[in-house]
C-alpha atoms as a PDB file:
ATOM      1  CA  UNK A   1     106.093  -7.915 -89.475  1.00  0.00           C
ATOM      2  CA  UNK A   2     103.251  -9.584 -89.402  1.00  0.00           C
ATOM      3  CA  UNK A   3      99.292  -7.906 -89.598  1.00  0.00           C
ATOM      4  CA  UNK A   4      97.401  -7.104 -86.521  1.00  0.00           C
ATOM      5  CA  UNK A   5      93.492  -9.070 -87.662  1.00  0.00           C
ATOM      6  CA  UNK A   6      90.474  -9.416 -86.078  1.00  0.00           C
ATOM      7  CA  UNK A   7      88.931 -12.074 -84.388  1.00  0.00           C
ATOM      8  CA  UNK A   8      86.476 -12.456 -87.274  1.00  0.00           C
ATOM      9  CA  UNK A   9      84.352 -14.525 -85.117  1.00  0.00           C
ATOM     10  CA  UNK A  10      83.862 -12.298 -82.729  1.00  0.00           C
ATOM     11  CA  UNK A  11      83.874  -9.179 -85.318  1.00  0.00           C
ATOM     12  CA  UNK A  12      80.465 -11.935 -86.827  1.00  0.00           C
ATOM     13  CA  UNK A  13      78.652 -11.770 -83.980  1.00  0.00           C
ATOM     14  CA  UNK A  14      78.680  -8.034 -82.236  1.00  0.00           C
ATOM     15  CA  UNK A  15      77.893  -4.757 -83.239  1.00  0.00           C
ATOM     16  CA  UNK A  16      79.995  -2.210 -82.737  1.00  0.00           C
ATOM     17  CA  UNK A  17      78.131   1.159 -82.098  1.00  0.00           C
ATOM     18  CA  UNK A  18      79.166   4.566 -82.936  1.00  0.00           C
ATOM     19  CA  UNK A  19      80.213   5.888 -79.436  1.00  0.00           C
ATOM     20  CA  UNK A  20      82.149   2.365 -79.256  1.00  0.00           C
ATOM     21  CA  UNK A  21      79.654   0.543 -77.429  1.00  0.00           C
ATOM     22  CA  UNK A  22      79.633  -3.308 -78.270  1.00  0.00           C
ATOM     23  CA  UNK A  23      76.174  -4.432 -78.717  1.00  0.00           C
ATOM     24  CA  UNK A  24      75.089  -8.101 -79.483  1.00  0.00           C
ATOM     25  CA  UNK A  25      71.894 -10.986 -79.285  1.00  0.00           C
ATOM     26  CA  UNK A  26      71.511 -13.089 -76.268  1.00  0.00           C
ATOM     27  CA  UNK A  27      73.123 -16.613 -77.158  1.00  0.00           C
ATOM     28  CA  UNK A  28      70.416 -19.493 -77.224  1.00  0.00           C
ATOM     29  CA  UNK A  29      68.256 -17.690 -79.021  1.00  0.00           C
ATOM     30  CA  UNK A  30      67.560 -18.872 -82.685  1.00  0.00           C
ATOM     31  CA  UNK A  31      66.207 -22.218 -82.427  1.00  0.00           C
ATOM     32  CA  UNK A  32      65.033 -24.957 -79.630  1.00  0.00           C
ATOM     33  CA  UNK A  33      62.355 -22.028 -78.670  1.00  0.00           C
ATOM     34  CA  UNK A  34      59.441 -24.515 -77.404  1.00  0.00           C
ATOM     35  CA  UNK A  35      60.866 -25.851 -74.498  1.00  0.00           C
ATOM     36  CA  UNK A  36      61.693 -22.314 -73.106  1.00  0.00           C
ATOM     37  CA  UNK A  37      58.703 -19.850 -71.522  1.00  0.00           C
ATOM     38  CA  UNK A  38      57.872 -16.948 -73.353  1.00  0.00           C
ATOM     39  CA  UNK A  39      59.140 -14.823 -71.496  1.00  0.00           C
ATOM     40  CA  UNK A  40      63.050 -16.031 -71.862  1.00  0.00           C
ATOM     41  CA  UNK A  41      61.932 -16.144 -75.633  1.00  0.00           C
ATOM     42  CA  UNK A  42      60.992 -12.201 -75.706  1.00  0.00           C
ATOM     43  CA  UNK A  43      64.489 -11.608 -73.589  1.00  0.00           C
ATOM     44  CA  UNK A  44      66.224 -12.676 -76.288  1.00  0.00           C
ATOM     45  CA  UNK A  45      64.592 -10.238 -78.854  1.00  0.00           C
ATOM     46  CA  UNK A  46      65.824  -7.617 -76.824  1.00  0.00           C
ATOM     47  CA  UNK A  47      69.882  -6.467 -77.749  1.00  0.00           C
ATOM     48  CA  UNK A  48      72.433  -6.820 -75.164  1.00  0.00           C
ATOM     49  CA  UNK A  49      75.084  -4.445 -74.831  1.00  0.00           C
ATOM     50  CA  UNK A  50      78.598  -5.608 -73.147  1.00  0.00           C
ATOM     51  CA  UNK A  51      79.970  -5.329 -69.588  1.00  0.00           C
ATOM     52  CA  UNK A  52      82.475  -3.285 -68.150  1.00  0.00           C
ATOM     53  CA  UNK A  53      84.365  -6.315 -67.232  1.00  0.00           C
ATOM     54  CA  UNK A  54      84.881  -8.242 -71.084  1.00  0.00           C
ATOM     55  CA  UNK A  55      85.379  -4.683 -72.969  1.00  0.00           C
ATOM     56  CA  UNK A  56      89.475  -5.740 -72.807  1.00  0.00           C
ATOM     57  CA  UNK A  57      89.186  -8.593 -74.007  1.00  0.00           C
ATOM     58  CA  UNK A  58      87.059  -7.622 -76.833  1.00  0.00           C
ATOM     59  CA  UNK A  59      89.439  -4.295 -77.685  1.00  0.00           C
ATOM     60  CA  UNK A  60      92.543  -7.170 -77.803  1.00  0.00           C
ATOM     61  CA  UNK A  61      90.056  -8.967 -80.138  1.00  0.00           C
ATOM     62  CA  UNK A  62      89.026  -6.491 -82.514  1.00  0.00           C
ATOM     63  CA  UNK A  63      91.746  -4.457 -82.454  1.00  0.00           C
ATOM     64  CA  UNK A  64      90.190  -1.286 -81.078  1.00  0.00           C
ATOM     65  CA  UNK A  65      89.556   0.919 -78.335  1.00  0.00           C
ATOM     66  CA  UNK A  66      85.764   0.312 -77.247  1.00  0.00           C
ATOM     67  CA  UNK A  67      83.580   1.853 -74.378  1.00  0.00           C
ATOM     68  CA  UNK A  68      81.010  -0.192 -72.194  1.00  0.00           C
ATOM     69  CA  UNK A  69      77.312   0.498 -71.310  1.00  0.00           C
ATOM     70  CA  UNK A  70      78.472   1.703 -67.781  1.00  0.00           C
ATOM     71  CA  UNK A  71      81.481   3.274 -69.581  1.00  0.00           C
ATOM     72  CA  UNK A  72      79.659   5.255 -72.058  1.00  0.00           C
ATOM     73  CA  UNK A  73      76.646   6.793 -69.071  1.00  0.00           C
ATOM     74  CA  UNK A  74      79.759   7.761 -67.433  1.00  0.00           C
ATOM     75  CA  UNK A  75      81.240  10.146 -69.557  1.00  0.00           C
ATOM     76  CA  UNK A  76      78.012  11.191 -70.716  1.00  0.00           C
ATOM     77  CA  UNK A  77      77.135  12.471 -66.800  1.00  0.00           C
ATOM     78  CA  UNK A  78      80.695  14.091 -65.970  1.00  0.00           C
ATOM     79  CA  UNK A  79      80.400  15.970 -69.804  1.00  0.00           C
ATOM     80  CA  UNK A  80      76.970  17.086 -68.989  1.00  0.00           C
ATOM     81  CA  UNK A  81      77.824  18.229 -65.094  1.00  0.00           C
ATOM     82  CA  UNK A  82      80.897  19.989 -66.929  1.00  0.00           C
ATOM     83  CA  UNK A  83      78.554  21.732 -69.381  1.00  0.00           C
ATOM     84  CA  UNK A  84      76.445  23.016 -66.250  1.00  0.00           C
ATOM     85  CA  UNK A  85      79.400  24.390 -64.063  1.00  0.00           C
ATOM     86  CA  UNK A  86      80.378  26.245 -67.084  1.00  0.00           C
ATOM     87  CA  UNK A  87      77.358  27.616 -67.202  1.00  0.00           C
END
């Protein structure tokens, strides 16, 4: 039986957070900087986290189960608004 791998592209180029967020740079941002405004250049200081929307494809990719930005407020609100009924 062959071995379930990771992409190890993609595994090169995000961050994968403790709570399972997937966190990466903005593409277009290392080199080629003087033709862009500032402003675009200080965006791409700035980490990205990823959407709702790609977080299946990059669980097939990495081979595990992973949480979005979106995701990962979510649960934190309904645990919190659990902790205050119980309360």
């Amino acid at each position: 039986m062959p071995k379930q791998k990771t992409h190890k592209g993609l595994a090169k180029r995000v961050k994968v957070t403790k709570s399972g967020k997937v966190r990466f740079y903005s593409p277009n941002s290392r080199h080629l900087k003087s033709n862009k405004r500032g402003t675009t250049v200080q965006t791409y200081r700035k980490a990205r986290f990823a959407r709702t929307g790609d977080m299946k494809m990059y669980g097939k990719l990495l081979n595990r189960s992973l949480l979005s930005e979106q995701q990962h407020e979510t649960a934190k609100e309904v645990k919190e608004s659990k902790v205050a009924k119980s309360d």
